[in-house]
Protein backbone atom coordinates (compact mmCIF):
# COMPACT_ATOMS: atom_id res chain seq x y z
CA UNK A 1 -4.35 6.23 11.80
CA UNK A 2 -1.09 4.61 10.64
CA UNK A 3 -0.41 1.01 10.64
CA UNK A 4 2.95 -0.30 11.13
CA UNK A 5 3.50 -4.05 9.76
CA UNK A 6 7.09 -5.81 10.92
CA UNK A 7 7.87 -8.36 7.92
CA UNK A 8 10.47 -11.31 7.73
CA UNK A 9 13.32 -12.53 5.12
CA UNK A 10 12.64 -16.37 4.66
CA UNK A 11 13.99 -18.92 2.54
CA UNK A 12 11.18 -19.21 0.11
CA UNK A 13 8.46 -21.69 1.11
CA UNK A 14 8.97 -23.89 -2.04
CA UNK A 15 12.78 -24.48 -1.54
CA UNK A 16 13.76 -27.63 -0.21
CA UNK A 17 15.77 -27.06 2.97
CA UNK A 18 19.48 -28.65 3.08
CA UNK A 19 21.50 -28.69 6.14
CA UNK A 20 25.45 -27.92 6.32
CA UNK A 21 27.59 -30.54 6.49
CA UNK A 22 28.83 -29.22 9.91
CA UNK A 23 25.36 -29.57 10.98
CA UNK A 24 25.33 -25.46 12.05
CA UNK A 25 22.45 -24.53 10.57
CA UNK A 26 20.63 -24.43 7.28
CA UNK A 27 22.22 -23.29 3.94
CA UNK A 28 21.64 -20.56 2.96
CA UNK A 29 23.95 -19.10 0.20
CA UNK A 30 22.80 -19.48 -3.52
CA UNK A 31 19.15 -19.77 -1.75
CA UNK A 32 16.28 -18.11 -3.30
CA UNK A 33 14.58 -15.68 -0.05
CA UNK A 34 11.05 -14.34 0.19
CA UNK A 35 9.01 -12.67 2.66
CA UNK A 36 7.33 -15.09 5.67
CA UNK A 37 4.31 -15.66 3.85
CA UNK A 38 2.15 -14.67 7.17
CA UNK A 39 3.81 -11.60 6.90
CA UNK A 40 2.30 -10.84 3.16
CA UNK A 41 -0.95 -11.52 4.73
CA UNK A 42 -0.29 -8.87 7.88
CA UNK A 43 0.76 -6.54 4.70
CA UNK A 44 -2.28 -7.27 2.85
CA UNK A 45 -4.84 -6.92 5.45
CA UNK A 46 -3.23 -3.48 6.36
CA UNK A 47 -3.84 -2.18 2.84
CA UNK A 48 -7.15 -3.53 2.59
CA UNK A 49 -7.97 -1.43 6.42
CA UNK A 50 -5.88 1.27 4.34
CA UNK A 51 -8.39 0.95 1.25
CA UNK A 52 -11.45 0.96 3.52
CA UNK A 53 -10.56 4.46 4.61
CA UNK A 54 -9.40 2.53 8.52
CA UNK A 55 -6.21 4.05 7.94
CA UNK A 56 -3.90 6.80 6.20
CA UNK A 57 -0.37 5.20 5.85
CA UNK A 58 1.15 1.59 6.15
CA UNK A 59 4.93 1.66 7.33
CA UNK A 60 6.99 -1.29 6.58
CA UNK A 61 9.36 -2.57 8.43
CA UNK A 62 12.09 -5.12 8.42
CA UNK A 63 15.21 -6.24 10.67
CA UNK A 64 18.53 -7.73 9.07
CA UNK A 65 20.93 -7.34 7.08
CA UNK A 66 21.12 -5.51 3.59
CA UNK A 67 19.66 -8.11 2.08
CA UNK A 68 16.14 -7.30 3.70
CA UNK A 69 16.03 -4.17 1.62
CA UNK A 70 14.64 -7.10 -1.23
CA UNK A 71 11.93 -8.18 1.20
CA UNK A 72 10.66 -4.12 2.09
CA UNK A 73 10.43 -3.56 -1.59
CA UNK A 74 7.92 -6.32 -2.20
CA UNK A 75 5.96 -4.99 0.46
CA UNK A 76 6.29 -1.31 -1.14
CA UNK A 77 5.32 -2.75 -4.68
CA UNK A 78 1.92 -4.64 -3.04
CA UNK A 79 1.15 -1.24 -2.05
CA UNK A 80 2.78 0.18 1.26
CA UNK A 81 3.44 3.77 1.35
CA UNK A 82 6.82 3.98 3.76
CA UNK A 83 9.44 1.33 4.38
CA UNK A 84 11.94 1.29 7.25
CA UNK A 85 15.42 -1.18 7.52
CA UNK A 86 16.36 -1.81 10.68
CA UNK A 87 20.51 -2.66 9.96
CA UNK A 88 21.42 -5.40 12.69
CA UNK A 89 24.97 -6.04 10.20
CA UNK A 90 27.20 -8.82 11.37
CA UNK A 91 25.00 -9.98 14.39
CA UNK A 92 23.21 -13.41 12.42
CA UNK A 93 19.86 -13.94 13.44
CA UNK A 94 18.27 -11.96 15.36
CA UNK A 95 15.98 -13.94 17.78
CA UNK A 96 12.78 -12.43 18.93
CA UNK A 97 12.80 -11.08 22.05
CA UNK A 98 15.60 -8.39 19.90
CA UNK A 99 13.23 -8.35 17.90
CA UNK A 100 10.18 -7.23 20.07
CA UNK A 101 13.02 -4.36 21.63
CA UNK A 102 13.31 -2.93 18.60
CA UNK A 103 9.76 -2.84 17.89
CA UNK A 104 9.00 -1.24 20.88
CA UNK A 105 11.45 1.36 20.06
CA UNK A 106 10.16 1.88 16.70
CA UNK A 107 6.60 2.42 17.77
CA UNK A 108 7.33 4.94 20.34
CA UNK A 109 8.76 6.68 17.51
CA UNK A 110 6.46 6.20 14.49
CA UNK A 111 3.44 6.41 17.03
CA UNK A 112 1.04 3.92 14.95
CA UNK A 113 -2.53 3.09 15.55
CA UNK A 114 -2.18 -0.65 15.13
CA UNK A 115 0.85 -3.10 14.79
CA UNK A 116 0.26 -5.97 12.66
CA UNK A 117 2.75 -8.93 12.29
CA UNK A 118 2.38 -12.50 11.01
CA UNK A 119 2.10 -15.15 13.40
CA UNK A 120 5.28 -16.69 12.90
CA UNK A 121 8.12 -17.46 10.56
CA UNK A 122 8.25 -20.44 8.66
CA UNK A 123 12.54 -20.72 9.39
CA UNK A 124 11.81 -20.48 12.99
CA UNK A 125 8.16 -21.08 13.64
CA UNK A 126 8.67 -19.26 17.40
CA UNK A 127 5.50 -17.88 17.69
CA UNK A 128 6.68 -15.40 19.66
CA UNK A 129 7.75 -12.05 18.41
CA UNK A 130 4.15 -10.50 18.74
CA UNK A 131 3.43 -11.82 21.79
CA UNK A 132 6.85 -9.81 23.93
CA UNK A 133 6.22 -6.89 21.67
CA UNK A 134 2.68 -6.54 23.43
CA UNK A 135 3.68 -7.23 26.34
CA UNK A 136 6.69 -4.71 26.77
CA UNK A 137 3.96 -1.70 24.63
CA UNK A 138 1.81 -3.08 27.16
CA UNK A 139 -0.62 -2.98 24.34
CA UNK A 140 -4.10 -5.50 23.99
CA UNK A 141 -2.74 -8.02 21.51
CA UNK A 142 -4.99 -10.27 19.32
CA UNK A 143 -2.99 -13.77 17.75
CA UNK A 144 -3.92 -16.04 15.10
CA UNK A 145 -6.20 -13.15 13.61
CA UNK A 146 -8.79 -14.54 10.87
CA UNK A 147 -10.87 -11.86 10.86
CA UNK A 148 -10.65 -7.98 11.56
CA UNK A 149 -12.55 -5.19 11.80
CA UNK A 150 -12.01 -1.20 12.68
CA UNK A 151 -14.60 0.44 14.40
CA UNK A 152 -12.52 4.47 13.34
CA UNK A 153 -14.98 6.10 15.79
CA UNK A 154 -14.59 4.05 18.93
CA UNK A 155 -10.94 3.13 18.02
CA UNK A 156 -11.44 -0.69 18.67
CA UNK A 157 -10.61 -3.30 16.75
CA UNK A 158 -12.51 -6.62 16.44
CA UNK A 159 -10.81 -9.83 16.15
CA UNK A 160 -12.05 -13.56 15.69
CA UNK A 161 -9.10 -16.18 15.76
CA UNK A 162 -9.39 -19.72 15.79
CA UNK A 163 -9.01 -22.19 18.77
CA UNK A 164 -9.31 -25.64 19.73
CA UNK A 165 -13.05 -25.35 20.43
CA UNK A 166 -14.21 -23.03 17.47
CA UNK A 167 -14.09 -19.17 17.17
CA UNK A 168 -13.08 -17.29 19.62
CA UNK A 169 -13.70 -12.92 19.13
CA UNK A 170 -12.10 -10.26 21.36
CA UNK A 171 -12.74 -6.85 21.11
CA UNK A 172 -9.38 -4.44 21.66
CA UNK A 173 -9.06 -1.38 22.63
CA UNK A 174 -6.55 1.01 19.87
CA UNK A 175 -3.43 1.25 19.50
CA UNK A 176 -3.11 -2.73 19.39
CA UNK A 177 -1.06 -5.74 18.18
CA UNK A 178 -2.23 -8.09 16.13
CA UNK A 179 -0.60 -11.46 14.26
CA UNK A 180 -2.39 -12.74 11.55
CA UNK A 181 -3.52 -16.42 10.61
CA UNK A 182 -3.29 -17.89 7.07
CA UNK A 183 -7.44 -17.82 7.31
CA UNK A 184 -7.26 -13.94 7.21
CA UNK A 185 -7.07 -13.16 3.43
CA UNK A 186 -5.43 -14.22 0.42
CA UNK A 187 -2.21 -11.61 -0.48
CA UNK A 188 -2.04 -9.47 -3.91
CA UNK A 189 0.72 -9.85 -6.28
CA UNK A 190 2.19 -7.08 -6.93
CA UNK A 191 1.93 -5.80 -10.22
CA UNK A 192 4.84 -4.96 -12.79
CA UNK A 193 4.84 -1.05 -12.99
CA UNK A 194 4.34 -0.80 -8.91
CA UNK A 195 7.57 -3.33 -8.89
CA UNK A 196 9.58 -1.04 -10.71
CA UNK A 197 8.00 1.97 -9.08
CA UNK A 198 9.43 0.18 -5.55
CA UNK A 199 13.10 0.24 -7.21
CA UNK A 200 13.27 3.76 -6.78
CA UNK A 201 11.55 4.28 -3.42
CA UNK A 202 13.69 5.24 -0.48
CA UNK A 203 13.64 2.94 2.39
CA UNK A 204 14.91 4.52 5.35
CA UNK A 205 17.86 2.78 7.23
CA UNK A 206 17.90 2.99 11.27
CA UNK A 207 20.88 1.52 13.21
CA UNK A 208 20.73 0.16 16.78
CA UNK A 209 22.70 2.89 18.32
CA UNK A 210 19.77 5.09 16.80
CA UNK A 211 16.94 3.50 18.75
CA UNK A 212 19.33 3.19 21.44
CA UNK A 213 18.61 -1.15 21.36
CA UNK A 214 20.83 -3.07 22.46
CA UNK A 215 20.47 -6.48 21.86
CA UNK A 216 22.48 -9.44 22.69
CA UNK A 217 21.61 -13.54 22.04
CA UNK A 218 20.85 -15.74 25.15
CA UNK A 219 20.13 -18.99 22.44
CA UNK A 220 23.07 -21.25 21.46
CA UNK A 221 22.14 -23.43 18.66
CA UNK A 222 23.85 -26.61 19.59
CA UNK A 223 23.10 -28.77 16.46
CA UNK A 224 20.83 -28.86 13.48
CA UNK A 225 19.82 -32.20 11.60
CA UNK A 226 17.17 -33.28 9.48
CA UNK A 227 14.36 -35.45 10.76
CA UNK A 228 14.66 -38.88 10.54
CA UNK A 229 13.46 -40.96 6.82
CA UNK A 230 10.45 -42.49 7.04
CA UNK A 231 10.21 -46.12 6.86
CA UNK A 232 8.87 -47.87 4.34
CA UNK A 233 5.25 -48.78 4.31
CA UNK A 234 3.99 -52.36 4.92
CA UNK A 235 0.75 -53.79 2.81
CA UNK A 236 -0.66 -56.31 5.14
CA UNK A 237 -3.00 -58.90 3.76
CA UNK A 238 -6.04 -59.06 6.00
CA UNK A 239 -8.02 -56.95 9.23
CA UNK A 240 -6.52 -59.31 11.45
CA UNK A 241 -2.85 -59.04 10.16
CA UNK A 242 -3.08 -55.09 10.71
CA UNK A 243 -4.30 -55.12 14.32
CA UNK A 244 -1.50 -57.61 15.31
CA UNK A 245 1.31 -55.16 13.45
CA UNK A 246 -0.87 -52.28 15.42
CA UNK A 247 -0.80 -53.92 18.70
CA UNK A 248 2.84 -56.20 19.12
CA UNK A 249 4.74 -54.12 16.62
CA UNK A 250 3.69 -50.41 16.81
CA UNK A 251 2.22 -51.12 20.44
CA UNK A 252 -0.38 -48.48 19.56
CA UNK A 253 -3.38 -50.45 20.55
């Protein structure tokens, strides 16, 4: 069986975000990028359903512009065996119901057994990518994955995610989609020699007009600005000094 896993370039987690003074989005140049760490954990549970013998190959695969190439390498040097670029060149972001198109038309190419992604993105946080891309496969999809197991024989897959009331666990039927929670596993680093080994890989590069996608953006983003400071805190001297703040200032009570 061969598992495909879609993966993101992200401003790394750890970078503090600045907006542009023109308030059109977040900077971005002179920005050190990473991959959406709930990606890393879709690629790391597919190697470890890889290393159980669940699977034969793990495809890669990444939409954006040349600068993705960075993000497919790291997922070659944790240990994928294929990568695939998906150019989208001059178009900016691309939001995710493109996304989920050209998913779709991957897939009914590559053929996998099981379609992993990560939840969300942490520029975006949409939620939403693996969600359409189920629904136009018309594949069982299971979010917010914790926990997975591969039953080879019966070609199901197991999944327990978590919800407001506990643990939830569906059972789907293969081929399947599945986006992964940060509760699933912790992600390898890659190691030194398999980074340079990943240097010299080839990743393959697919256009638009390939897959015969075409994708256009229905989203305008008006305006982007940072969330308002927090106030100050107040130290109040006694019980009875708090619950008047609470209830005439705050009106919370």
């Amino acid at each position: 069986m061969k598992i495909m896993v879609a993966v993101k370039r992200v401003i790394d987690y750890a970078v503090k975000i600045r907006v542009k003074s023109d308030k059109s989005g977040v900077e971005m140049s002179n920005v050190k990028m990473s991959m959406n760490p709930f990606c890393e954990i879709g690629v790391e549970e597919a190697l470890r359903i890889r290393e159980a013998g669940a699977a034969s190959e793990v495809v890669a695969v990444s939409v954006g512009p040349a600068q993705c190439a960075d993000t497919l390498r790291t997922a070659l040097a944790m240990g994928a065996d294929r990568a695939i670029h998906v150019v989208s060149g001059s178009l900016g972001p691309v939001l995710p119901l493109s996304v989920a198109k050209i998913l779709k038309a991957l897939v009914e190419i590559e053929r996998p057994g099981l379609l992993i992604l990560g939840k969300q993105a942490i520029d975006d946080d949409c939620n939403q990518t693996g969600q359409m891309v189920a629904g136009l496969l018309k594949w069982p999809q299971g979010t917010f994955a914790s926990k997975v197991l591969l039953d080879k024989e019966k070609q199901v897959a197991t999944v327990e995610r978590e919800v407001d009331g506990g643990l939830e666990t569906l059972s789907l039927d293969l081929p399947a989609v599945i986006t992964t929670d940060l509760r699933l596993n912790q992600p390898r680093y890659a190691t030194l020699p398999n980074i340079m080994k990943a240097k010299s890989k080839v990743i393959k590069k697919v256009t638009l007009e390939e897959l015969n996608v075409e994708i256009k953006s229905d989203l305008e983003v008006v305006q982007v600005t940072e969330p308002p400071k927090r106030k100050a805190g107040v130290i109040v001297s006694s019980v009875d000094e708090l619950i008047d703040k609470l209830k005439n200032e705050a009106r919370v009570l």
